[in-house]
Protein backbone atom coordinates (compact mmCIF):
# COMPACT_ATOMS: atom_id res chain seq x y z
CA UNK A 1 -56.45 -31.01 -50.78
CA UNK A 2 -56.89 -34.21 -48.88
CA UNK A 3 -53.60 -35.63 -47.26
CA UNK A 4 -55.72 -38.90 -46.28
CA UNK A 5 -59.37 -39.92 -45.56
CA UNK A 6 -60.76 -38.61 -42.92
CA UNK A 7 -58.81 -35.55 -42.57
CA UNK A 8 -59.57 -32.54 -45.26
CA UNK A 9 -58.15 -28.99 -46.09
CA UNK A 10 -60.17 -26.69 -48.43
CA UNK A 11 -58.88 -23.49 -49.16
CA UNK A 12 -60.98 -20.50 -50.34
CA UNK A 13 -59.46 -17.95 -52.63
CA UNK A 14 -60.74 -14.29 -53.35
CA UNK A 15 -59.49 -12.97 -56.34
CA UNK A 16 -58.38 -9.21 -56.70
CA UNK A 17 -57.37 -9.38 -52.74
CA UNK A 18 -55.14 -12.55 -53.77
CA UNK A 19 -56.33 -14.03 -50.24
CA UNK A 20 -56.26 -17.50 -48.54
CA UNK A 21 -58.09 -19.02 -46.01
CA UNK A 22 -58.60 -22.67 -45.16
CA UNK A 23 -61.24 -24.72 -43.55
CA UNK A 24 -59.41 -27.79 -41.96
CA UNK A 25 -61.11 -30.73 -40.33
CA UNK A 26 -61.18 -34.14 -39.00
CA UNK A 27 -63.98 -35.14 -40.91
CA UNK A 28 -64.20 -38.85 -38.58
CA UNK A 29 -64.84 -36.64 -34.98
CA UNK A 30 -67.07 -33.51 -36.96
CA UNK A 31 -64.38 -31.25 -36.12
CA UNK A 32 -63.20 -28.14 -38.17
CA UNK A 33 -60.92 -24.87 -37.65
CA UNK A 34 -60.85 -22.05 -39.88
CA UNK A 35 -57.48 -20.11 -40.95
CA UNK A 36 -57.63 -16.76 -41.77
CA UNK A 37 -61.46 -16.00 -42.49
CA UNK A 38 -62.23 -12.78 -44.84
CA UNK A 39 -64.79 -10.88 -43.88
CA UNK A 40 -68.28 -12.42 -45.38
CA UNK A 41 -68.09 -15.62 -43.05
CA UNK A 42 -71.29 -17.46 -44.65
CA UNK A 43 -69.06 -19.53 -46.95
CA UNK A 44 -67.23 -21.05 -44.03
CA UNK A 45 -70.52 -21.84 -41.98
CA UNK A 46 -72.32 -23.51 -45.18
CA UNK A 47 -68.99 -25.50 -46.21
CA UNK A 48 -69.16 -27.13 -42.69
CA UNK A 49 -72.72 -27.56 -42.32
CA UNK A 50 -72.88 -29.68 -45.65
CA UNK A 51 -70.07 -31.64 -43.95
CA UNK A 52 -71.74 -32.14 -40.62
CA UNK A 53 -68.91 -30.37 -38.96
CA UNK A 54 -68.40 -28.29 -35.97
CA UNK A 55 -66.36 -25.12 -36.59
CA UNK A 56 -64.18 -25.19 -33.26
CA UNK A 57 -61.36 -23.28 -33.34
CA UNK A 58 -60.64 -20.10 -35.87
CA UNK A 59 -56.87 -19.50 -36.12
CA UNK A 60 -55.35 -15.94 -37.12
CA UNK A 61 -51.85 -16.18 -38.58
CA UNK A 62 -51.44 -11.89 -38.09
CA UNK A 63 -52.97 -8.79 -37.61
CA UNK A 64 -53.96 -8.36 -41.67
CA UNK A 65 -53.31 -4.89 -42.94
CA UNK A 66 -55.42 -5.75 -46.81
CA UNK A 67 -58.43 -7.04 -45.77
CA UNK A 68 -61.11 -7.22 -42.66
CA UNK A 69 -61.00 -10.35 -40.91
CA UNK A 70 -64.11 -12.03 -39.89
CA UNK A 71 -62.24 -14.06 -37.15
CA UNK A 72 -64.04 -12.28 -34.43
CA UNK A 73 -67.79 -12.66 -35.80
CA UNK A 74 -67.01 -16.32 -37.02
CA UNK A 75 -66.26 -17.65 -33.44
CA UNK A 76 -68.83 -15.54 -32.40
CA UNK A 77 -70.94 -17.54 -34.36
CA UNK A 78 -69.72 -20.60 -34.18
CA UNK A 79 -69.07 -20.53 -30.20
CA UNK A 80 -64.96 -21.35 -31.43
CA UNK A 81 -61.97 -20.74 -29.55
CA UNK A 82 -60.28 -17.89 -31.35
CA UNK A 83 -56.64 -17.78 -31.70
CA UNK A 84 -53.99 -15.01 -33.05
CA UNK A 85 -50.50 -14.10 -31.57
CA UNK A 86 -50.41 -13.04 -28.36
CA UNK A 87 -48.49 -9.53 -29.55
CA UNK A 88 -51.55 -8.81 -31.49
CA UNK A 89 -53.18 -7.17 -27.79
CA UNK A 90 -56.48 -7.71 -29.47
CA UNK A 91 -59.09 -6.10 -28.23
CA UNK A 92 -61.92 -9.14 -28.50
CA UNK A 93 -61.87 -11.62 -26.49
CA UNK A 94 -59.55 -14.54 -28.27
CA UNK A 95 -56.49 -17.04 -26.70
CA UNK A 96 -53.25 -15.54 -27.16
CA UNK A 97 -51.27 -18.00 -29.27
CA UNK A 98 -47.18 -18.06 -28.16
CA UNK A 99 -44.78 -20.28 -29.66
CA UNK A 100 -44.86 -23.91 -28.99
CA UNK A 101 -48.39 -23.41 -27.74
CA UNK A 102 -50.87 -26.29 -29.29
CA UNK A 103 -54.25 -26.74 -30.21
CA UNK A 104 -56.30 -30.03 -30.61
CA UNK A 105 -58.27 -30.55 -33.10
CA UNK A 106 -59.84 -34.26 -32.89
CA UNK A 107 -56.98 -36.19 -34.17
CA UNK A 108 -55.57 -33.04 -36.01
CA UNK A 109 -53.15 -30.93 -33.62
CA UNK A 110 -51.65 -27.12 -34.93
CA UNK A 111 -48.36 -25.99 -33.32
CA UNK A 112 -47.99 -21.92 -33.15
CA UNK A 113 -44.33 -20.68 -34.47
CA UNK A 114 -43.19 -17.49 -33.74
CA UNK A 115 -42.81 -15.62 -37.27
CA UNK A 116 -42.51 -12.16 -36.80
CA UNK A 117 -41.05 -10.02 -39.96
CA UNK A 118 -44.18 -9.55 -42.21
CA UNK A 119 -45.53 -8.39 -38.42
CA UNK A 120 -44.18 -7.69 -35.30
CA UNK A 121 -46.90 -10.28 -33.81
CA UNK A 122 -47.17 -12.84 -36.92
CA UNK A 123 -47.14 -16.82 -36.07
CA UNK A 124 -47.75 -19.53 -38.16
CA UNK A 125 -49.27 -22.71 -37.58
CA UNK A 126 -47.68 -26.64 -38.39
CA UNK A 127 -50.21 -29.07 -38.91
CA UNK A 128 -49.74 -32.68 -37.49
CA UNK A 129 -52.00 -35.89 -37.87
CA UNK A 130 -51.61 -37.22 -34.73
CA UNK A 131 -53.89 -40.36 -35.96
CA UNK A 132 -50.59 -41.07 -37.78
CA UNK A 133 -47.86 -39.39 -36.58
CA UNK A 134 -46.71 -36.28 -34.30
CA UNK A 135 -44.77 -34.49 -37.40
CA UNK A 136 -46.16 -31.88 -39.00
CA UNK A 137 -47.96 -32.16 -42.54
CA UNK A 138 -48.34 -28.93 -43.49
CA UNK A 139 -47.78 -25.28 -42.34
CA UNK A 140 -50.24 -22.68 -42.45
CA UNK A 141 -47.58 -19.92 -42.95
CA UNK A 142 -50.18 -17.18 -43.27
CA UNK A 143 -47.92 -13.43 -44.81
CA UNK A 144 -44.31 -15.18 -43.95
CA UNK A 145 -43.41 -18.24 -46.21
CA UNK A 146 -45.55 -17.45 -49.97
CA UNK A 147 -45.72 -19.55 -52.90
CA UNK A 148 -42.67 -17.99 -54.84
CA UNK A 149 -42.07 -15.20 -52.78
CA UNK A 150 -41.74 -13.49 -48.96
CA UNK A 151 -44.01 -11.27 -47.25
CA UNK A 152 -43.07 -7.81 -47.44
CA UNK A 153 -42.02 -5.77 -44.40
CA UNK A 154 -42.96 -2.57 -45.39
CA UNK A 155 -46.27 -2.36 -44.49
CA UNK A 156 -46.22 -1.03 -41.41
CA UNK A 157 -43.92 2.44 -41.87
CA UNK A 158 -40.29 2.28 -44.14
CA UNK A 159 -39.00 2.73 -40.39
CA UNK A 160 -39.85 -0.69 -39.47
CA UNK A 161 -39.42 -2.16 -43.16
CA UNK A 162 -35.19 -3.27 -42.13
CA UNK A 163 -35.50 -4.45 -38.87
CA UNK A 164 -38.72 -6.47 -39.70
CA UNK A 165 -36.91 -8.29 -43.06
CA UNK A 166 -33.72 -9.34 -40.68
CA UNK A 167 -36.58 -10.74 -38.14
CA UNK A 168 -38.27 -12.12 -41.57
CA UNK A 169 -34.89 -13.87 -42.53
CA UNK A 170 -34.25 -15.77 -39.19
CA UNK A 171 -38.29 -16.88 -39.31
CA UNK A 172 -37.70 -18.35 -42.95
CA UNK A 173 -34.45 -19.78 -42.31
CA UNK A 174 -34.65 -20.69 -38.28
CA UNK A 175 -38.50 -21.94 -38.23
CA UNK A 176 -39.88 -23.02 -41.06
CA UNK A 177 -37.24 -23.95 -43.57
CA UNK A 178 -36.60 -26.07 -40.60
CA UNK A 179 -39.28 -28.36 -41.40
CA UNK A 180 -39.07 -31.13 -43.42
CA UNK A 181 -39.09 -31.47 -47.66
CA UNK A 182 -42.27 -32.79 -47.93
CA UNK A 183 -44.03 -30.22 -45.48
CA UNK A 184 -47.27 -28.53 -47.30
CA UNK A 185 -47.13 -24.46 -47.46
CA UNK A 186 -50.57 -22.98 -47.35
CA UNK A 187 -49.93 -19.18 -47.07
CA UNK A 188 -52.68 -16.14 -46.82
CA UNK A 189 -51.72 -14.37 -49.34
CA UNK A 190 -51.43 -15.64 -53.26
CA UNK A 191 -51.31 -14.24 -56.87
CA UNK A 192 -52.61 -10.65 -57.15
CA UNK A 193 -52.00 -9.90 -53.13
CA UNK A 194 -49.95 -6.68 -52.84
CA UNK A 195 -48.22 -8.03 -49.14
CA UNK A 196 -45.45 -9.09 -51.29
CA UNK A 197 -44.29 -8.92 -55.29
CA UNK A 198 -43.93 -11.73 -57.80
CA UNK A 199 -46.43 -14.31 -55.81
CA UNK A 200 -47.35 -16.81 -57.49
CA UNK A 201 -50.67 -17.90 -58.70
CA UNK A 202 -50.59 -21.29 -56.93
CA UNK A 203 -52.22 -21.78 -53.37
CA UNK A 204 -49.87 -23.81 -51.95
CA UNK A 205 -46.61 -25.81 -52.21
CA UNK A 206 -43.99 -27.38 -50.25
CA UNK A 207 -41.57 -26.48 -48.08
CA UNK A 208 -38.64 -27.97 -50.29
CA UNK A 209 -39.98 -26.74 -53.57
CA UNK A 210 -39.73 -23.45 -52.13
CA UNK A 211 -36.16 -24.30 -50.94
CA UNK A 212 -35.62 -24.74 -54.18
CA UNK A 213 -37.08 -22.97 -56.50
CA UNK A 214 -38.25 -19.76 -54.31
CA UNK A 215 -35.47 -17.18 -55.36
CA UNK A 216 -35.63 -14.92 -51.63
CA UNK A 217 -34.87 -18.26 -49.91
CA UNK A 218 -31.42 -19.29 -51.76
CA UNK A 219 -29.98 -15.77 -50.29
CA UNK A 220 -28.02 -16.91 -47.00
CA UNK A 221 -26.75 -13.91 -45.87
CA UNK A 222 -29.30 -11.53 -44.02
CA UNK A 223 -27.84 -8.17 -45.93
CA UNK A 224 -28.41 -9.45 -49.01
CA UNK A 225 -31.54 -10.71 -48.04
CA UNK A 226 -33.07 -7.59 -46.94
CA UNK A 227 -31.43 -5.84 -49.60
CA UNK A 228 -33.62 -7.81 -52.33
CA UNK A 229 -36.79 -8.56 -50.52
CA UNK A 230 -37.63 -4.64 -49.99
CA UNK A 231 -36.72 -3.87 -53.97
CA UNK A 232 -39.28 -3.22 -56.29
CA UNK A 233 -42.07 -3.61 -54.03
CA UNK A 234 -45.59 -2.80 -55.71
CA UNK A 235 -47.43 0.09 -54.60
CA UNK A 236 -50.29 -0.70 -51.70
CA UNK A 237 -54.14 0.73 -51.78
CA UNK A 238 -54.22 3.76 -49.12
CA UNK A 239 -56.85 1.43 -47.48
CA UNK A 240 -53.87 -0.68 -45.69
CA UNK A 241 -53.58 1.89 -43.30
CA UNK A 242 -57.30 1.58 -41.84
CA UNK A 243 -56.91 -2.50 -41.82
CA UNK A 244 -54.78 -3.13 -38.66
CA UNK A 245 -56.71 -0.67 -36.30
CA UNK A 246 -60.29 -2.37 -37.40
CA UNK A 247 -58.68 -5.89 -37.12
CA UNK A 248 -57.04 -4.97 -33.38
CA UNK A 249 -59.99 -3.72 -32.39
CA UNK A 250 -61.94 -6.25 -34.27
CA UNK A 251 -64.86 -5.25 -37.18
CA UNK A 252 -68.28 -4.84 -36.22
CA UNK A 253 -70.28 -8.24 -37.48
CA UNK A 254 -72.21 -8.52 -40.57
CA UNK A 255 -74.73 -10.97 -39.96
CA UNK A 256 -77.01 -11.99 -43.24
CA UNK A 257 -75.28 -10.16 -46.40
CA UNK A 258 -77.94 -8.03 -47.79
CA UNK A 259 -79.95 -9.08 -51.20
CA UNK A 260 -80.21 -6.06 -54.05
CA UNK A 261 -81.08 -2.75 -52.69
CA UNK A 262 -82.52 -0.88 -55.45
CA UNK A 263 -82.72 3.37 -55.14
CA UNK A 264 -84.83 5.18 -57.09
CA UNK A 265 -83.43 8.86 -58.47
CA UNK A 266 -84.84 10.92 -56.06
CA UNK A 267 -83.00 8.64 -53.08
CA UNK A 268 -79.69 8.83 -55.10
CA UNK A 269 -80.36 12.87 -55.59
CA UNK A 270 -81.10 13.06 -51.97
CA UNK A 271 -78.05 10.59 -50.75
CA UNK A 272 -75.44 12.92 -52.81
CA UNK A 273 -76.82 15.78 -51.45
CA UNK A 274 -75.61 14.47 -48.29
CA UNK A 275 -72.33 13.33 -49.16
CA UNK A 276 -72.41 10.41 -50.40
CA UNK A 277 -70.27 9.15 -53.16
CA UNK A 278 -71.49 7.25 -56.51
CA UNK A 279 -69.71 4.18 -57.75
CA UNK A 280 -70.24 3.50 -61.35
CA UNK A 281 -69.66 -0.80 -61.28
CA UNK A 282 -70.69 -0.82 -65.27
CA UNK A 283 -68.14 -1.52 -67.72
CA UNK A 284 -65.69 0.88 -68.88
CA UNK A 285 -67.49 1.29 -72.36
CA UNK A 286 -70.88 2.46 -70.73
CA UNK A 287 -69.79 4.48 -68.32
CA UNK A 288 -67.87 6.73 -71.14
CA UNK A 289 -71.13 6.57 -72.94
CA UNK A 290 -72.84 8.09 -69.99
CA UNK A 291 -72.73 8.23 -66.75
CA UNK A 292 -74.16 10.31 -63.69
CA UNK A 293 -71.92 13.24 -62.36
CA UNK A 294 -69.04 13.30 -60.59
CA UNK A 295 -69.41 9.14 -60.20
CA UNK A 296 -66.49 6.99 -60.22
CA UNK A 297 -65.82 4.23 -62.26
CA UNK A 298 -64.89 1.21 -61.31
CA UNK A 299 -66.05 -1.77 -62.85
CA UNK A 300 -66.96 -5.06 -61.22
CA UNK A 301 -65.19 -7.91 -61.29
CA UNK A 302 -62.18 -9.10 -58.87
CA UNK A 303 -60.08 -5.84 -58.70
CA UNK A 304 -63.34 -3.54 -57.75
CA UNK A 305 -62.43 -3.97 -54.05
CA UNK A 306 -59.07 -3.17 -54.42
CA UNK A 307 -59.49 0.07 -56.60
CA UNK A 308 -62.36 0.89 -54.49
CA UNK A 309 -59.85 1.02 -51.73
CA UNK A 310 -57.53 2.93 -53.38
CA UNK A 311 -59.22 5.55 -55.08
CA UNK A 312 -62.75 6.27 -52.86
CA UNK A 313 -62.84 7.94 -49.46
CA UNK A 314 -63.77 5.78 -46.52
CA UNK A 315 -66.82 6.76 -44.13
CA UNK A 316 -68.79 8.16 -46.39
CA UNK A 317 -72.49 6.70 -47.90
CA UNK A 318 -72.22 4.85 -51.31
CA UNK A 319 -74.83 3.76 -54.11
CA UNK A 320 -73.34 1.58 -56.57
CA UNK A 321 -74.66 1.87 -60.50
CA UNK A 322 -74.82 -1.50 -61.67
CA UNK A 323 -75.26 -3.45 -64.98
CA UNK A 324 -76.99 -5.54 -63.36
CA UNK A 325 -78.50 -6.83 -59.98
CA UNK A 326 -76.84 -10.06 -60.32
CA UNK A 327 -73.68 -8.27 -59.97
CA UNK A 328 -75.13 -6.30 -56.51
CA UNK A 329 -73.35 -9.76 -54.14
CA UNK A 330 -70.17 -9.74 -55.37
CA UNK A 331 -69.58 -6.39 -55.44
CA UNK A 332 -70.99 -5.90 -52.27
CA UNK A 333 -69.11 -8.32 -50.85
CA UNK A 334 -65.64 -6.74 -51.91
CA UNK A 335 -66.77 -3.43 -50.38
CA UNK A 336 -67.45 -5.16 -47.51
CA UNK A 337 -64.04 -7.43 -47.26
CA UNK A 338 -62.09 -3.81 -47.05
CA UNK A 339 -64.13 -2.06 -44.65
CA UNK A 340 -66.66 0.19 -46.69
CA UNK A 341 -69.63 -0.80 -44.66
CA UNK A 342 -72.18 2.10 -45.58
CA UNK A 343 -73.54 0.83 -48.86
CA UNK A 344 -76.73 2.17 -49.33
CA UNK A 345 -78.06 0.77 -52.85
CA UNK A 346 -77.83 0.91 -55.94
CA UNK A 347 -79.34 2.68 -59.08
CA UNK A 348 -81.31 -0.05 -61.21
CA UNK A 349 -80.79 1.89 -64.70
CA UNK A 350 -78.74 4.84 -65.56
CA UNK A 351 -81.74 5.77 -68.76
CA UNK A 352 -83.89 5.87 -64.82
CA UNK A 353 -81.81 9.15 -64.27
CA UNK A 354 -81.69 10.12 -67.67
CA UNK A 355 -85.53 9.88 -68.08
CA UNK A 356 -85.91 11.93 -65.38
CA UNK A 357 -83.99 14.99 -67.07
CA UNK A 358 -81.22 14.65 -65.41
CA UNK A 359 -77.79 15.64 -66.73
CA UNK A 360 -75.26 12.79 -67.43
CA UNK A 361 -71.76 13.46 -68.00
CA UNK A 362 -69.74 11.67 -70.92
CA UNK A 363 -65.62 10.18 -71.14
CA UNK A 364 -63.77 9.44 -74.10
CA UNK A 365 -62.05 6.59 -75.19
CA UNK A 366 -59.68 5.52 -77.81
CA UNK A 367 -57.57 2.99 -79.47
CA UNK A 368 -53.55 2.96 -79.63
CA UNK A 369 -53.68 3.79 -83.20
CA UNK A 370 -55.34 7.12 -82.65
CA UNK A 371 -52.97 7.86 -79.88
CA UNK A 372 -50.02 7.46 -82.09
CA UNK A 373 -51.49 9.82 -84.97
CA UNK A 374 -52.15 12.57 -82.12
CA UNK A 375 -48.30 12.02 -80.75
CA UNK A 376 -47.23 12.00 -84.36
CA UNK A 377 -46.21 15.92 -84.39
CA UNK A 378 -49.55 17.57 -83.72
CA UNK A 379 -49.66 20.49 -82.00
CA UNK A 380 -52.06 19.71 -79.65
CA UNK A 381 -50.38 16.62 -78.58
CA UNK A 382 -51.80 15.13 -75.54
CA UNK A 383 -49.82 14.23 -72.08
CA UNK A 384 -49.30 10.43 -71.83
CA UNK A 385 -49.89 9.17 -68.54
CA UNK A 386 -48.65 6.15 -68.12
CA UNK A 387 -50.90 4.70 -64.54
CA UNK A 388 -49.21 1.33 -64.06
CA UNK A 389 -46.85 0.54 -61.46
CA UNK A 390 -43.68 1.88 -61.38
CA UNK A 391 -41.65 -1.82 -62.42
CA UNK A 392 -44.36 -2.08 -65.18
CA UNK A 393 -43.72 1.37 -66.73
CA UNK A 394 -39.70 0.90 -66.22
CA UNK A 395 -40.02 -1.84 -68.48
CA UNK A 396 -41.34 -0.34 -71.10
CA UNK A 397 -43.18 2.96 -72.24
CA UNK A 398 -44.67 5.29 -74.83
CA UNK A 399 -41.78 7.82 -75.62
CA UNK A 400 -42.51 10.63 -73.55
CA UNK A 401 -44.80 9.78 -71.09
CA UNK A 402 -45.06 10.85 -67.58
CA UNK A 403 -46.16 7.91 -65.04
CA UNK A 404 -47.87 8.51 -62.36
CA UNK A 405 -49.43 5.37 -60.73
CA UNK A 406 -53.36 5.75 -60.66
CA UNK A 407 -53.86 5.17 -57.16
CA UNK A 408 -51.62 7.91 -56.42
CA UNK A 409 -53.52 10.61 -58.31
CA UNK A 410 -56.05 11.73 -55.73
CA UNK A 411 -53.14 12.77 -53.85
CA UNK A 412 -51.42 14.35 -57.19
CA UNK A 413 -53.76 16.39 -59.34
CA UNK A 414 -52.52 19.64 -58.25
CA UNK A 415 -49.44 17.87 -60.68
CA UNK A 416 -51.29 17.79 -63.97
CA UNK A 417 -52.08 20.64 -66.43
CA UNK A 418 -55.86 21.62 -66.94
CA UNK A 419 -54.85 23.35 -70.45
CA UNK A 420 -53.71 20.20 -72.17
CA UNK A 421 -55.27 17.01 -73.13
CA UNK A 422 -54.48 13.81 -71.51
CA UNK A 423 -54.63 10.55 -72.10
CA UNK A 424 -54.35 7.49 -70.10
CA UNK A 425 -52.44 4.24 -70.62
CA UNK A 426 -52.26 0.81 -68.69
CA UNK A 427 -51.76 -2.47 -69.48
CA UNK A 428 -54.77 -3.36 -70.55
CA UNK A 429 -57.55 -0.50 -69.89
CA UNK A 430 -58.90 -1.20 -66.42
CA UNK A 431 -56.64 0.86 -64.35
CA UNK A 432 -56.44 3.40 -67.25
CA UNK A 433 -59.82 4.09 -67.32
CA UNK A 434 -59.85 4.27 -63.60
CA UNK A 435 -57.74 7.03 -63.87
CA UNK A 436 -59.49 8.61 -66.65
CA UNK A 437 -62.85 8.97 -64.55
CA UNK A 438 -60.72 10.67 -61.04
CA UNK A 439 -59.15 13.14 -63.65
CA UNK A 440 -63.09 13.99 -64.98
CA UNK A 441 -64.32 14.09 -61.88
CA UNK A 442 -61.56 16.67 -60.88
CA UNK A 443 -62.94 18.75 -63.74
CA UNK A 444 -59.83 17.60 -66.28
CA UNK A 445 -62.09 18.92 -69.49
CA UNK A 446 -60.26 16.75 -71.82
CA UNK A 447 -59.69 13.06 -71.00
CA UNK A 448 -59.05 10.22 -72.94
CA UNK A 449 -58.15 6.39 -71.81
CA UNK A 450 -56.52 3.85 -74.09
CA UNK A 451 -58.06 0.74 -74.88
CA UNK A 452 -55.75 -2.41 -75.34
CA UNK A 453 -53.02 -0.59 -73.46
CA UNK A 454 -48.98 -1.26 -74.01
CA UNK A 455 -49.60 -4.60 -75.36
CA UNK A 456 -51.77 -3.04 -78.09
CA UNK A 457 -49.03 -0.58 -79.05
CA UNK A 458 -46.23 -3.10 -78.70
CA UNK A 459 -48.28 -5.22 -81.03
CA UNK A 460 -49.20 -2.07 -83.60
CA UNK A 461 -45.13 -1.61 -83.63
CA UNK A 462 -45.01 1.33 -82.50
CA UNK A 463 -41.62 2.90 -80.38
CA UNK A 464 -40.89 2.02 -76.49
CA UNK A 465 -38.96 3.39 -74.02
CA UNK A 466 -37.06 2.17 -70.97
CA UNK A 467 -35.70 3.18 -68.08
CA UNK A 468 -38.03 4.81 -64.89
């Protein structure tokens, strides 16, 4: 996005995480600042470099509760001057930003704004060219202002989740709807975070489209307000909780990301001897073909961090099965963005394990077709679980089925019947299958996951049901 030459804003969007950052720069003094780095900080360095720039200032919008920031290590780096609310109390060494407080940039100058509600500590930052003219441009409104939607409030305990929407309604409506129309809104979080609900898949925007056409800003009263920004909020990965403490404190730095780390069996035997945990990153489809005991699947691809989050115990070692090394980076990197440092390796080839004699445990899956002949009076019906979120499965259902969101079932098993078969829905297979491999690996003898998921038996006609 280039609001004139000279003076250039790139954004940088990880999927899955639905998150935002920005490198921003006067490109005529070789001047940049980074707004809310992820963790893996190469991509920031290498952007700049090609440009000639100097990274000198990395701004922090809020203490982030869904992913590590790689603020600290990125000034480190770059010898910046690094900025985040002065309620943060962070424990590395950074300039408290208050409200009013500025920062030059070349020609380029950002304004902190006190914006606490999605936070106690959050600010967010105007943008002005100063080459041109001392109003802002654009506002980096980090978890506050969205693209179609509000940062939640919830985050931080259901005690804080009221007070912190009133202090989110007066930050909307006092200090940034105050800016003009044709102000740009660059938030943190976008399509697929789970800080808010219904964001939308769009970077950025303005500040009068979203006066608009944002629905949480044409409520005027604060009751209301509160009242429909803490509905129907989507369920969070139980890694939130870890995110705020390692971002205080600030995340230990990563240095050069790691090429492929291949394990042969023996290591993997001798690492899950140990303790550690195995992370099946194959497809779906191969992992119910075979796969090596008690592993968990989760396929690569942009939601791997996220489920990994949810579903896998922190702390402990990991080898990753993969389909292949090309896919080692990426999903590395997505471990590494929510804090699950100790990856060990990964196992080139499951037939490596299988060669060796090794026992490799199978999963079942099956289309919506064969569900609905098994549901259609048999006697050994199976238990539908229905494993999307709670909205989703409100909306429509398979008659009869019990939901039970699949991030929540580590916590939940003690729920479920061993002496019954059950299957597992989504919306389209990933999360289902998720779900299937935690109930195997809980020693659920007969498991099944639905491929196609409620689309595929809306489409095959069969019955729904409404209503939670």
């Amino acid at each position: 996005m280039v609001y004139r030459a000279g003076v250039l804003i790139r954004q940088f969007v990880v999927e899955g995480l639905g998150h935002i950052s920005a490198l921003v720069a006067d490109d005529a003094r070789g001047v940049a600042a980074v707004i809310d780095p992820r963790r893996d900080v190469d991509v920031y360095l290498e952007a700049a470099a090609q440009r000639g720039w100097r990274i000198s200032h990395v701004l922090e919008t809020h203490l982030h509760n869904d992913y590590v920031s790689g603020g600290p290590e990125l000034a480190a780096l770059a010898g910046a001057r690094h900025v985040i609310g002065a309620g943060a109390q962070a424990a590395y060494e950074h300039q408290p930003a208050s409200d009013g407080d500025a920062f030059d940039l070349g020609a380029l100058r950002f304004t902190a704004l006190d914006t606490p509600g999605h936070t106690p500590e959050h600010v967010a930052y105007t943008l002005a060219d100063r080459s041109r003219a001392d109003d802002p441009l654009a506002v980096f409104s980090g978890g506050s202002l969205l693209v179609g939607a509000v940062g939640r409030t919830d985050l931080l305990g259901q005690e804080n989740a009221e007070p912190y929407a009133r202090a989110m309604f007066h930050s909307l409506h006092d200090r940034l709807l105050a800016q003009q129309d044709y102000v740009g809104v660059l938030p943190t979080h976008g399509g697929g975070s789970l800080c808010s609900k219904d964001i939308a898949t769009t970077p950025s925007s303005t500040i009068g489209y979203e006066r608009r056409h944002n629905e949480l800003l044409t409520i005027s009263e604060i009751e209301p307000f509160v009242r429909a920004l803490l509905a129907d909020q989507p369920a969070y990965p139980r890694y939130f909780a870890r995110m705020r403490p390692i971002n205080k404190a600030g995340a230990p730095a990563l240095g050069t990301i790691p090429g492929p780390r291949p394990l042969s069996v023996a290591q993997v035997q001798a690492l899950v001897g140990q303790g550690g945990l195995v992370i099946d990153a194959r497809p779906h489809a191969d992992y119910a073909v075979g796969h090596l005991p008690g592993a968990y699947s989760i396929p690569a691809g942009s939601s791997f961090g996220t489920w990994l989050g949810w579903v896998v115990p922190p702390d402990q070692p990991l080898v990753l099965v993969l389909d292949s090394a090309a896919d080692w980076d990426g999903v590395l990197r997505q471990a590494l963005r929510i804090g699950y440092d100790d990856v060990r390796g990964h196992l080139p080839s499951v037939a490596e394990w299988r060669a060796a004699g090794l026992p490799l445990e199978t999963g079942k899956r099956a289309t919506v077709e064969e569900l609905a002949a098994r549901l259609n009076g048999a006697p050994d019906a199976p238990l539908v679980l229905d494993v999307r979120q709670r909205d989703e499965f409100a909306r429509g259902h398979v008659p009869g089925a019990l939901h039970l969101m699949a991030g929540d079932l580590p916590d939940r098993l003690a729920e479920l019947p061993h002496d019954r078969p059950i299957v597992t829905i989504c919306q389209v297979g990933y999360r289902s299958a998720v779900a299937a491999g935690l109930l195997e690996r809980a020693g659920f003898a007969d498991v099944t996951w639905i491929e196609g998921g409620l689309p595929a038996w809306r489409r095959a006609g069969y019955p729904i049901e409404r209503g939670d």
